[in-house]
C-alpha atoms as a PDB file:
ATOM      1  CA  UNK A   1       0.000   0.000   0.000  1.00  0.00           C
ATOM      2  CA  UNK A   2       1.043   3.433  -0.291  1.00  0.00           C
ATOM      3  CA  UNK A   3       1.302   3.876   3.617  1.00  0.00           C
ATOM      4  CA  UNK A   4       4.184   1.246   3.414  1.00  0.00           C
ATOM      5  CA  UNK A   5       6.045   2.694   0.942  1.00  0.00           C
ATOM      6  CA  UNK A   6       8.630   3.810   2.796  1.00  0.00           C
ATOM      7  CA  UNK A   7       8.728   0.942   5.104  1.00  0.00           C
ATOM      8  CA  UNK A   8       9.069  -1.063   2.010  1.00  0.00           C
ATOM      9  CA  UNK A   9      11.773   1.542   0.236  1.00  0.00           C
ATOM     10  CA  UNK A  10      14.166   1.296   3.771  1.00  0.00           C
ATOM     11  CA  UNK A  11      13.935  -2.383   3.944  1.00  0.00           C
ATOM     12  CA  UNK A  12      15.127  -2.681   0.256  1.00  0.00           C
ATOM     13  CA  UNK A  13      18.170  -0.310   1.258  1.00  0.00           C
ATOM     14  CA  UNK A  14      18.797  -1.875   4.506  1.00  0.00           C
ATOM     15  CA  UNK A  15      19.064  -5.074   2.321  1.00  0.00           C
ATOM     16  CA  UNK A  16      21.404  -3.547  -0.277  1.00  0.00           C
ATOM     17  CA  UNK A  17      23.679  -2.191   2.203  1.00  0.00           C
ATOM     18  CA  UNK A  18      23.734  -5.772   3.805  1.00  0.00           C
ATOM     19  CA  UNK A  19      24.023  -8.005   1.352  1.00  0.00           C
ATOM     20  CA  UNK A  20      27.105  -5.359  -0.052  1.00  0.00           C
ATOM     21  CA  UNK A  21      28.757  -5.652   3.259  1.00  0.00           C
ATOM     22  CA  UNK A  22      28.642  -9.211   3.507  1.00  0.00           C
ATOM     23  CA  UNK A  23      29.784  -9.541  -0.357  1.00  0.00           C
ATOM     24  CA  UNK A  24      32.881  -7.775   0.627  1.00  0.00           C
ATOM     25  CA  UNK A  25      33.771  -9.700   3.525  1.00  0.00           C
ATOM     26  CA  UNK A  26      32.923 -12.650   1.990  1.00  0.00           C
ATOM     27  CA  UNK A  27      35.544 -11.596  -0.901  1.00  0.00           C
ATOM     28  CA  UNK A  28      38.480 -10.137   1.468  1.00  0.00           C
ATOM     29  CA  UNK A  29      37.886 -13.777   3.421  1.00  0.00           C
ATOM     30  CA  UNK A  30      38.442 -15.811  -0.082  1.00  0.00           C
ATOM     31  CA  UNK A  31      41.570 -13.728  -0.993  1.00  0.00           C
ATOM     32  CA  UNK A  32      42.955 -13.645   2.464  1.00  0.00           C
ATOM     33  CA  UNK A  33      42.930 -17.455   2.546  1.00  0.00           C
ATOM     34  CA  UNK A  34      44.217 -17.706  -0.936  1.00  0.00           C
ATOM     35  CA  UNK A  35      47.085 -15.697  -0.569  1.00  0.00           C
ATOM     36  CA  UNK A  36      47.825 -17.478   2.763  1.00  0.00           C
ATOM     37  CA  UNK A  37      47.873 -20.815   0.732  1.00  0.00           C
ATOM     38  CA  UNK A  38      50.075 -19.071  -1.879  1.00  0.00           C
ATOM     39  CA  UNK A  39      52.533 -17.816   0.309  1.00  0.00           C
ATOM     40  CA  UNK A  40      53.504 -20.794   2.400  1.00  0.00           C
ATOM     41  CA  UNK A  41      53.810 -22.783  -1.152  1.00  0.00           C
ATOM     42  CA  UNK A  42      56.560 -20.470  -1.518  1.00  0.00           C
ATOM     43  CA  UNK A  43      55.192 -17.708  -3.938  1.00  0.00           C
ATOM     44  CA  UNK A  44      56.688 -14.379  -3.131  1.00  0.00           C
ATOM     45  CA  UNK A  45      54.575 -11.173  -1.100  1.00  0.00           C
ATOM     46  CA  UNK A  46      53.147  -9.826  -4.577  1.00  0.00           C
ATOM     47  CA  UNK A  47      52.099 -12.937  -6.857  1.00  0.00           C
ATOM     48  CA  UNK A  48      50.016 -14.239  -3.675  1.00  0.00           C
ATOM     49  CA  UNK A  49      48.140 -11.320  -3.191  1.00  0.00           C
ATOM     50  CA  UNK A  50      47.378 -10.941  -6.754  1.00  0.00           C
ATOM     51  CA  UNK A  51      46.240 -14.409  -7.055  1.00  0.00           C
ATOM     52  CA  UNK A  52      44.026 -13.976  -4.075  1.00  0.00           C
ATOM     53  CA  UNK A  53      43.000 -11.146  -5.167  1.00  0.00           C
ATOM     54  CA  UNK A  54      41.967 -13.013  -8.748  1.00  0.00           C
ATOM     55  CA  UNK A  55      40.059 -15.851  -7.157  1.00  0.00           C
ATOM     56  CA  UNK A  56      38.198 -13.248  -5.079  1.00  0.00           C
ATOM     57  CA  UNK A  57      37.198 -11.282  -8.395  1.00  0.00           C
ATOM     58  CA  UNK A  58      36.742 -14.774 -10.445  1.00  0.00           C
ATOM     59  CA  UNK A  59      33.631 -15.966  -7.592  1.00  0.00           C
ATOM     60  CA  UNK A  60      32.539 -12.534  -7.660  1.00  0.00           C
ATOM     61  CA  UNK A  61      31.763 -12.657 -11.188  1.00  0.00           C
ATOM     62  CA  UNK A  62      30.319 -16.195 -11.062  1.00  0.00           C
ATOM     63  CA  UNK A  63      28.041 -14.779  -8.138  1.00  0.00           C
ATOM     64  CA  UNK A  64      27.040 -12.143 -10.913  1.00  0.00           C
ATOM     65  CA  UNK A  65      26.747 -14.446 -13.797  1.00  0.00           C
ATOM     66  CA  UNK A  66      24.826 -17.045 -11.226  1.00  0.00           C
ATOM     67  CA  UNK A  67      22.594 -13.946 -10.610  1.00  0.00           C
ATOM     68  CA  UNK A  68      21.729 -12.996 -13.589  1.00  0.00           C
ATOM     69  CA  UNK A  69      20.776 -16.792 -14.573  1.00  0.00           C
ATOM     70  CA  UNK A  70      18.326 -16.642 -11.574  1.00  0.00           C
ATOM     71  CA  UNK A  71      16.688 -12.986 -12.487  1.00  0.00           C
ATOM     72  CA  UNK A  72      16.184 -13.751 -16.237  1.00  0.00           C
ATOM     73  CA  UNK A  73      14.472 -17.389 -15.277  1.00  0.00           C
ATOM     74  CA  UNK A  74      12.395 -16.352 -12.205  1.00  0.00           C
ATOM     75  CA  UNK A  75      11.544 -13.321 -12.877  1.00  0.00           C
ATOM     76  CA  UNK A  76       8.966 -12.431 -15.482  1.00  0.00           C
ATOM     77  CA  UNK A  77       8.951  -9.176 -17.511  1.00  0.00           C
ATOM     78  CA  UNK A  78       5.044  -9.013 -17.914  1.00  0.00           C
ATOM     79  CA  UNK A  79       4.429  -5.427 -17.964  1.00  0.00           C
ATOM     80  CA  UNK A  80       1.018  -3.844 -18.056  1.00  0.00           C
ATOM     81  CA  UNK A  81       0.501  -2.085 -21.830  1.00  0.00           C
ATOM     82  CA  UNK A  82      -0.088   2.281 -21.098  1.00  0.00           C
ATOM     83  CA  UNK A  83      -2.846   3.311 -22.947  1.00  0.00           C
ATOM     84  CA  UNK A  84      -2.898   7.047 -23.358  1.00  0.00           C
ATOM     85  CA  UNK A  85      -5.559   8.997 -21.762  1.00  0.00           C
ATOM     86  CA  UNK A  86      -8.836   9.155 -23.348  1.00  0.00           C
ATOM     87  CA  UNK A  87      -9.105  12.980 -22.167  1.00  0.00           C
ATOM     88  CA  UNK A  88      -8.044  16.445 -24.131  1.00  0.00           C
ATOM     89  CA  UNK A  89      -4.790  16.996 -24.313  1.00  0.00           C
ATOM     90  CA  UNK A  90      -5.092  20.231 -22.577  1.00  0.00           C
ATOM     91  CA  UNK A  91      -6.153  18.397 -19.613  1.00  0.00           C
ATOM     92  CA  UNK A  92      -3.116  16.082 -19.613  1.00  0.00           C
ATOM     93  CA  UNK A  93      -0.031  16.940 -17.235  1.00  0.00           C
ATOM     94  CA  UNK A  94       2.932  18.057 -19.510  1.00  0.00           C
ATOM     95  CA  UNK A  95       5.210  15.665 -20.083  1.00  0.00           C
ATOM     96  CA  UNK A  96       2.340  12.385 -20.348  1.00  0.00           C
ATOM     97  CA  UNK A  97       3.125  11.911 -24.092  1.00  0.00           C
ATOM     98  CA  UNK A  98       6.623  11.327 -23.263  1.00  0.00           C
ATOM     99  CA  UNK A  99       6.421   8.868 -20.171  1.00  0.00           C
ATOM    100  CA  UNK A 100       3.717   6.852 -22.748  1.00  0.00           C
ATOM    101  CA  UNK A 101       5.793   6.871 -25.756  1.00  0.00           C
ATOM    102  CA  UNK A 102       9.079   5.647 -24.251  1.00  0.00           C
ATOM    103  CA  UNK A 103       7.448   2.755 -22.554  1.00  0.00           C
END
């Protein structure tokens, strides 16, 4: 309803900022670990954080790709057809024709 709108818009952004913060720890935890294992195989201060660094990036962008998968299957992209308004155009806000056209 309209009355929850903003209940609705702050849980979304509480969410973002969550799921964001947990990403990122989430990544510093995989590179951390993987330049750990790098270093005591003997690779020098540089090449193990790098390749942490790139298997951090590398399941970030699977998490994206795996993401994307999961939006374009679930979700549908019905959208409800705008029919312009069977009033005067003088009575229209400015602007309608544009908002209609462009969707």
């Amino acid at each position: 309803t309209p009355s929850d709108a903003g209940l609705a818009s702050g849980l979304v952004n509480t969410t973002r900022q969550v799921g964001g913060a947990l990403g990122l720890a989430a990544m510093a935890s995989v590179a951390t670990s993987r330049g750990q294992a790098l270093a005591a195989a003997g690779a020098d201060g540089a090449a193990a954080l790098t390749g942490g660094s790139q298997l951090a990036l590398e399941l970030a962008a699977a998490l994206v790709l795996l993401a994307l998968v999961a939006a374009s299957t679930i979700l549908r992209a019905e959208r409800p057809a705008l029919s312009r308004a069977t009033e005067p155009d003088e009575e229209r806000e400015p602007g309608f024709d544009i908002l209609v056209d462009a969707a």
